[in-house]
C-alpha atoms as a PDB file:
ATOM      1  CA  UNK A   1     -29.094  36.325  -0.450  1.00  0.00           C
ATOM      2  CA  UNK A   2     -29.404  35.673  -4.439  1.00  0.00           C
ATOM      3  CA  UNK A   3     -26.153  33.873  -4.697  1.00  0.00           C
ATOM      4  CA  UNK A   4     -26.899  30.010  -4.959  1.00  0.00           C
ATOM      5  CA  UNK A   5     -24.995  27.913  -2.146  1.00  0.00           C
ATOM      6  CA  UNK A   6     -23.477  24.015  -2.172  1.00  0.00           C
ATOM      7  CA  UNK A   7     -23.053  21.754   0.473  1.00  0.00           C
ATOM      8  CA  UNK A   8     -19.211  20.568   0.449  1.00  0.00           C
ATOM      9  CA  UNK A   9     -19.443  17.005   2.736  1.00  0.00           C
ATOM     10  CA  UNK A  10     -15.474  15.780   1.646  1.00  0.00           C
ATOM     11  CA  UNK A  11     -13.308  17.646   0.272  1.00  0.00           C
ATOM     12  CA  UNK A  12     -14.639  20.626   0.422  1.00  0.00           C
ATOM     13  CA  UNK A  13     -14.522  20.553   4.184  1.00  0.00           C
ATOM     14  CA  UNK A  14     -10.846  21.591   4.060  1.00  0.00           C
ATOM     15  CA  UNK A  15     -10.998  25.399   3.177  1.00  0.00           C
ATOM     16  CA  UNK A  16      -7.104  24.913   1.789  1.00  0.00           C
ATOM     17  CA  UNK A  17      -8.723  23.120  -1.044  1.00  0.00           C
ATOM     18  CA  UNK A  18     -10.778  26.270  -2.449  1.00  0.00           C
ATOM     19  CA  UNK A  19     -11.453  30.078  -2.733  1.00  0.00           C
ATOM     20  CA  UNK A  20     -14.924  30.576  -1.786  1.00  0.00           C
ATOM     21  CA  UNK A  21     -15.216  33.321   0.357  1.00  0.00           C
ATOM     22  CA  UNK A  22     -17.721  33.176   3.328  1.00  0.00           C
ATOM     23  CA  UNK A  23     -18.156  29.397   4.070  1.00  0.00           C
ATOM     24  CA  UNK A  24     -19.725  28.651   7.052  1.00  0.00           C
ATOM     25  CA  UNK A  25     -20.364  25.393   8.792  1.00  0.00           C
ATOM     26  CA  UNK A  26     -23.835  23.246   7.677  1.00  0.00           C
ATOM     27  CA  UNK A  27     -25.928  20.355   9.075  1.00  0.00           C
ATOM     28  CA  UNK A  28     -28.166  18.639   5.847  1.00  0.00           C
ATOM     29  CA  UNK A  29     -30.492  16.538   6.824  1.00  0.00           C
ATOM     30  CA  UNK A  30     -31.300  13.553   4.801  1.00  0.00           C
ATOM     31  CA  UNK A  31     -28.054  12.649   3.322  1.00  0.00           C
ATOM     32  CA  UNK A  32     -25.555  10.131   4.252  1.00  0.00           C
ATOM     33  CA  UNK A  33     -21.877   9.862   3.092  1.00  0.00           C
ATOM     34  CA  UNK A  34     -20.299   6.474   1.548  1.00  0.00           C
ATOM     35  CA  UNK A  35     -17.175   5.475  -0.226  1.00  0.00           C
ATOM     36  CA  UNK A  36     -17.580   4.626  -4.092  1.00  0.00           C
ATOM     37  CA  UNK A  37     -15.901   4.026  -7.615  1.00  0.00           C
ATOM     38  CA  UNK A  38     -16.716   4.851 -11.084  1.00  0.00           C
ATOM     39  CA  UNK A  39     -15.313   4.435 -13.970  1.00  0.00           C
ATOM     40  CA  UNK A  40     -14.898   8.240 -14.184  1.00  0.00           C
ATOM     41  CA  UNK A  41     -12.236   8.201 -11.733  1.00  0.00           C
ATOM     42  CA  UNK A  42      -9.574   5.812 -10.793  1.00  0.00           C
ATOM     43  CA  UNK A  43      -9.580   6.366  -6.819  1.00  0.00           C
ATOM     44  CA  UNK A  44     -12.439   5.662  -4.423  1.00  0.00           C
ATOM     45  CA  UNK A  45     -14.095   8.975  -3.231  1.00  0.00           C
ATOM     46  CA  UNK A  46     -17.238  10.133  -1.487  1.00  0.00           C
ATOM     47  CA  UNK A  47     -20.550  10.164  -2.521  1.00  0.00           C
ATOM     48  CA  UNK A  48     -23.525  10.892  -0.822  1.00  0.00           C
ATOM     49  CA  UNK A  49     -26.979   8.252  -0.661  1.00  0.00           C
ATOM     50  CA  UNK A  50     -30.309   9.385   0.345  1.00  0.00           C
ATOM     51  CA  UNK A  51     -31.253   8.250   4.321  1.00  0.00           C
ATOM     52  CA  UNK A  52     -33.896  10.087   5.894  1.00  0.00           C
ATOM     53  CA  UNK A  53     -32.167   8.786   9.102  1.00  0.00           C
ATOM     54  CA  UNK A  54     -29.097  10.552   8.637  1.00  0.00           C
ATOM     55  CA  UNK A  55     -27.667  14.231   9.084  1.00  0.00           C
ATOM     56  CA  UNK A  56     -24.279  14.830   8.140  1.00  0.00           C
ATOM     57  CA  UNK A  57     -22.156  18.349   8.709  1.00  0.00           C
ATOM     58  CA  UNK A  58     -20.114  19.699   6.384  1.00  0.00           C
ATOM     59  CA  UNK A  59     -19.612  23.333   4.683  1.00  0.00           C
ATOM     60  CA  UNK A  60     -21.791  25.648   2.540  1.00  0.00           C
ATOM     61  CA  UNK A  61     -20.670  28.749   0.576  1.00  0.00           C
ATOM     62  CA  UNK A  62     -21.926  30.920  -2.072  1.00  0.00           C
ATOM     63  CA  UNK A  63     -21.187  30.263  -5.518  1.00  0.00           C
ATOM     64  CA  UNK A  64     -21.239  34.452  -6.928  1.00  0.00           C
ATOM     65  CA  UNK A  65     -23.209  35.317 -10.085  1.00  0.00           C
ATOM     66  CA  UNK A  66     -24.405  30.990  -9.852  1.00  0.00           C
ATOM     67  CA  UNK A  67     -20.907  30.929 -11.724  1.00  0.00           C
ATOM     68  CA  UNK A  68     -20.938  27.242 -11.025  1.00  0.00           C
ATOM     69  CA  UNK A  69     -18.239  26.066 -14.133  1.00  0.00           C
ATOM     70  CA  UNK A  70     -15.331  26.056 -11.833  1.00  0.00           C
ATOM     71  CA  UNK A  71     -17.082  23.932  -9.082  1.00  0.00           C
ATOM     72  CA  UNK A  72     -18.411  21.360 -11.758  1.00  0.00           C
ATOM     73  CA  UNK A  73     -15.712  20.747 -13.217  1.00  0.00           C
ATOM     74  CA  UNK A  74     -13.688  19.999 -10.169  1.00  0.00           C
ATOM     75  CA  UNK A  75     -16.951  17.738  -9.180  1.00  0.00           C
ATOM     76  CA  UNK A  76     -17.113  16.270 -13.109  1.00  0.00           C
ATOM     77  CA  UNK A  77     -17.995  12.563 -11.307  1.00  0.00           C
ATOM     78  CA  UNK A  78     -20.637  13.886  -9.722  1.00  0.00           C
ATOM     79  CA  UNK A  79     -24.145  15.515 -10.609  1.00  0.00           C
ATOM     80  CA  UNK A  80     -25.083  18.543  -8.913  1.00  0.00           C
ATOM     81  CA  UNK A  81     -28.719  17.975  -7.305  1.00  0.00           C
ATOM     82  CA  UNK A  82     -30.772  20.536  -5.389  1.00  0.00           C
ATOM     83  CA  UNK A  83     -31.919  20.013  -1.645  1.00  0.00           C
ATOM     84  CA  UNK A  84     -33.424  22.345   0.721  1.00  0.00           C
ATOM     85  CA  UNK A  85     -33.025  19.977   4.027  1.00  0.00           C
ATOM     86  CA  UNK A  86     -29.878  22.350   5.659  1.00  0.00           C
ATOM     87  CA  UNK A  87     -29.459  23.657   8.838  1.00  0.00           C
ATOM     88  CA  UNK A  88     -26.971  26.805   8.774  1.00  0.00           C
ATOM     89  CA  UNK A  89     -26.182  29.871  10.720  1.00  0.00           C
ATOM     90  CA  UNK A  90     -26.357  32.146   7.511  1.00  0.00           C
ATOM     91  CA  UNK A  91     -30.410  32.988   7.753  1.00  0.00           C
ATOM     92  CA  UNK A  92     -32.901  32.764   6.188  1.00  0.00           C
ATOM     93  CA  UNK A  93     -33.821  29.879   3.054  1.00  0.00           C
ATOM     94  CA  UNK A  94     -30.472  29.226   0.937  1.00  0.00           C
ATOM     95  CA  UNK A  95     -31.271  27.840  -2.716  1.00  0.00           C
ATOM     96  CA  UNK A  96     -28.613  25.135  -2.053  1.00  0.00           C
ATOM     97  CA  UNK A  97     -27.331  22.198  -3.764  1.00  0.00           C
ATOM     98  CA  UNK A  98     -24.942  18.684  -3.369  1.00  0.00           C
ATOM     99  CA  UNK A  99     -23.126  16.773  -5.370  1.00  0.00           C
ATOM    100  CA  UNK A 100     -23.704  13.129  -5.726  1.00  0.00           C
ATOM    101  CA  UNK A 101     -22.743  10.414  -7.993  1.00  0.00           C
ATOM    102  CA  UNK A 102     -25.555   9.218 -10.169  1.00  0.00           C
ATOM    103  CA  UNK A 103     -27.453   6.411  -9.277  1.00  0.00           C
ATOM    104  CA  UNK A 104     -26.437   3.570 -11.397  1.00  0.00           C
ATOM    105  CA  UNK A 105     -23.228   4.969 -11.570  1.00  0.00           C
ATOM    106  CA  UNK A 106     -21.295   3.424  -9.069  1.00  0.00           C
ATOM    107  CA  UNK A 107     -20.334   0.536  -7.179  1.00  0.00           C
ATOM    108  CA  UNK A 108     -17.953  -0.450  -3.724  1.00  0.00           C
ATOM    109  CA  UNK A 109     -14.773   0.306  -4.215  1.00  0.00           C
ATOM    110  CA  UNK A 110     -12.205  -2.581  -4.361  1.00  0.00           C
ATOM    111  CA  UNK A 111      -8.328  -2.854  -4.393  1.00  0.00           C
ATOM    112  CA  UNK A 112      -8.052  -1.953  -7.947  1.00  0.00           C
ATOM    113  CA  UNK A 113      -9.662   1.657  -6.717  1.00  0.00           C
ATOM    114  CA  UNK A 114      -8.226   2.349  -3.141  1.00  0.00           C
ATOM    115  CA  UNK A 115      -9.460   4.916  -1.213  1.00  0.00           C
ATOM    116  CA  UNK A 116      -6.338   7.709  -1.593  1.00  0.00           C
ATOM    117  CA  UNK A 117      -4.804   8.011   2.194  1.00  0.00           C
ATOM    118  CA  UNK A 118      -3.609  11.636   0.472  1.00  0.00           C
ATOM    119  CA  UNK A 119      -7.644  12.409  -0.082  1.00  0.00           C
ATOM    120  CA  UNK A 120      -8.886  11.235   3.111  1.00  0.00           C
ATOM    121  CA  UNK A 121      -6.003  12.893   4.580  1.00  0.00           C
ATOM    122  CA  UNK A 122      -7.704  16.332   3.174  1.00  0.00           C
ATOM    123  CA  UNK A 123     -11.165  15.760   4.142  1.00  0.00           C
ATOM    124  CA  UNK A 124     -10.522  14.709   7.740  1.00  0.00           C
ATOM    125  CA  UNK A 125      -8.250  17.558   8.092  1.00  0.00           C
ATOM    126  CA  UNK A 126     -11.553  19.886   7.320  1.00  0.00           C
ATOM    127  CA  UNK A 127     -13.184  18.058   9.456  1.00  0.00           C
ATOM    128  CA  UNK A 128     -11.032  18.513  12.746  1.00  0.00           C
ATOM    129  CA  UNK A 129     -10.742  21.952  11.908  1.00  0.00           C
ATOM    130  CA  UNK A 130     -14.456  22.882  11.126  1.00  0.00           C
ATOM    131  CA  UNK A 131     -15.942  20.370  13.899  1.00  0.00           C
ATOM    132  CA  UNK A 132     -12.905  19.699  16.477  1.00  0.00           C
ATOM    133  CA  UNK A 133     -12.586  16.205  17.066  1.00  0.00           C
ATOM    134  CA  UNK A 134     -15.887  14.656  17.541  1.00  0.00           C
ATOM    135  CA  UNK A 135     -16.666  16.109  14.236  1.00  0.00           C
ATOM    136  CA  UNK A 136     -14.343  13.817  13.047  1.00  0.00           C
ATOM    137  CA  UNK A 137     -16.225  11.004  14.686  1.00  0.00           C
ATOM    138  CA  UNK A 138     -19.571  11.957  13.672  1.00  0.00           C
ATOM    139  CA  UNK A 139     -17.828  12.071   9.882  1.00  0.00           C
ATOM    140  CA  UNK A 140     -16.688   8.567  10.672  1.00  0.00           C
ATOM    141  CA  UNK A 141     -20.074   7.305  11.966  1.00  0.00           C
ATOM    142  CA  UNK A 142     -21.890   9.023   8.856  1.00  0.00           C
ATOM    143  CA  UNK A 143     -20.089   7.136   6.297  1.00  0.00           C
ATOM    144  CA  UNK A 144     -20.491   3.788   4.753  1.00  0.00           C
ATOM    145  CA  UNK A 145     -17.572   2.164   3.092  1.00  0.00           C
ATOM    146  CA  UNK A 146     -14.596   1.578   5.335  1.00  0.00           C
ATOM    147  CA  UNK A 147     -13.904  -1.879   4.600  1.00  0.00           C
ATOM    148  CA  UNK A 148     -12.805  -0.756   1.137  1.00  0.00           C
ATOM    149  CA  UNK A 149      -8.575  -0.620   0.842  1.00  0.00           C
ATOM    150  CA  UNK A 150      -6.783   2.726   1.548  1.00  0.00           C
ATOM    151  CA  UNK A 151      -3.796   3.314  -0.355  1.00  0.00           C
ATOM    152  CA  UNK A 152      -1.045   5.038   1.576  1.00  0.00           C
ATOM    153  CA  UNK A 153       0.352   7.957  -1.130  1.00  0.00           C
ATOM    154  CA  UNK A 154       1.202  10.487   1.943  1.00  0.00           C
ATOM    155  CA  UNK A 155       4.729  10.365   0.706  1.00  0.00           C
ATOM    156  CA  UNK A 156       3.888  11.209  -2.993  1.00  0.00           C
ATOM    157  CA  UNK A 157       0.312  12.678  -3.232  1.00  0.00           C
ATOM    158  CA  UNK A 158      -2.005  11.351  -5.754  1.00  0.00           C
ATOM    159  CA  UNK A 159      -5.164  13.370  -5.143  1.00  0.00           C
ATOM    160  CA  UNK A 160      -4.603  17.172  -6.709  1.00  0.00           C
ATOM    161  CA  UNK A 161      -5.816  18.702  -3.719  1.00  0.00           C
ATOM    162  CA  UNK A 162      -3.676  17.061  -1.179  1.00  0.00           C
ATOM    163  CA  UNK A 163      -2.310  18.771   1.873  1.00  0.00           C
ATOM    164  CA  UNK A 164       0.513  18.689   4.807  1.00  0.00           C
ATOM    165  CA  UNK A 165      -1.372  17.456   7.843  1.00  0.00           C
ATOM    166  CA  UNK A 166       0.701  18.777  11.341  1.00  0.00           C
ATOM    167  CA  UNK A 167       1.586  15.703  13.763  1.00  0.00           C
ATOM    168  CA  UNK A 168      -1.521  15.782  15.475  1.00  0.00           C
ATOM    169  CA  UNK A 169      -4.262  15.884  12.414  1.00  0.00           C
ATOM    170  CA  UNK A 170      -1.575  12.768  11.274  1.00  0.00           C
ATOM    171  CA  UNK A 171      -2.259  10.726  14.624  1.00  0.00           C
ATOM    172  CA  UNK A 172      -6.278  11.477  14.269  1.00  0.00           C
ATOM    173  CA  UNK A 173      -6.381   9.954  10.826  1.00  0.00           C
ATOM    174  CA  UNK A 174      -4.464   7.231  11.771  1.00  0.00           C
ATOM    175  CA  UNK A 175      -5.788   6.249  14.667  1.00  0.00           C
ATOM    176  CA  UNK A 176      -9.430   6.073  12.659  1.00  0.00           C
ATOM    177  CA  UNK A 177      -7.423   4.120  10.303  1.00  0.00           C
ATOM    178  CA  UNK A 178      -6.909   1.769  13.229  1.00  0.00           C
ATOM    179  CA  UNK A 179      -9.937   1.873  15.123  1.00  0.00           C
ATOM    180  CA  UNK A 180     -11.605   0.852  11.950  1.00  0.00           C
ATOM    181  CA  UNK A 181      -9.200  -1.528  11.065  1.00  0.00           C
ATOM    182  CA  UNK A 182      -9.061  -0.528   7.836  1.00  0.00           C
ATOM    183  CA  UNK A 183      -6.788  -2.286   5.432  1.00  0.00           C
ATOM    184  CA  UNK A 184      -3.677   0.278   4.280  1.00  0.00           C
ATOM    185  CA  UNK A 185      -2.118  -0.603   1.022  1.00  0.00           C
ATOM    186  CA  UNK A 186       1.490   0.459   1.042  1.00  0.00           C
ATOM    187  CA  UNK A 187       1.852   2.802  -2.883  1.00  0.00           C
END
């Protein structure tokens, strides 16, 4: 395969969000997942930290001709950083890369930069359908962050991406929301 790949670990989880033909589930080792800010955005959103420890799932796909403008520009906060650490059903040695926030460039998130309930909504939404429910949970385990604020926007959508979760994906995010106790800001 010629075609350069990324590793989507949020977002894009949830195929609904984008058109890249051919994703396929992903293990990359090395990576953990943890809920930021920067100035570049006014929302929390994920990031990934180095932790040799750690292996989180999540999707890969081709990215035709290494046309990457699209795909960087929807990941503008982020830089894009090559890592060969992936387990994949694909075959074979993928020239592969993730996006992460630079280092330096970001900080916990606080009430003035909520986690979106309309975001997380999205990427746990991938996540039950790519990895069933204890995908979810290993998702939940692999990520740092959730005593930051989530701001409930469910009835109007702030993140661009946002999608209509059925009655049960609603009662797996919120239950999360609860088991973690996180603290819900009403928008």
């Amino acid at each position: 395969m010629s075609d350069p790949f990324f590793f989507g670990y949020g977002s894009l989880v949830n195929r609904a969000t984008h058109t890249f033909a051919g994703a396929a589930p992903a293990r990359a080792q090395g990576w953990r997942r943890v809920w930021r800010r920067t100035p570049l955005r006014p929302a929390a959103f994920l990031t990934v930290l180095p932790d040799p420890e750690t292996e989180i799932d999540g999707l890969i796909a081709a990215v035709p001709g290494a046309d990457w403008v699209a795909l960087d520009a929807r990941e503008a906060a982020y830089d894009r950083v090559p890592f060969a650490s992936l387990t994949h059903s694909l075959g074979g040695v993928l020239e592969t890369a993730i996006y992460a926030i630079p280092p330096g460039a970001h900080e916990a998130p606080g009430p003035q930069s909520p986690i979106l309930l309309s975001y997380l909504d999205v990427v746990l939404q991938g996540y039950l359908r790519e990895f069933g429910v204890a995908g979810v949970a290993r998702f939940v385990t692999t990520t740092d962050g959730w005593d930051a604020p989530v701001l409930d926007d469910r009835g109007t959508p702030r993140y661009p991406r946002a999608q209509a979760l059925d009655a049960a994906e609603t009662a797996v995010v919120d239950r999360w929301l609860s088991d973690l106790s996180v603290n819900v800001l009403i928008a």
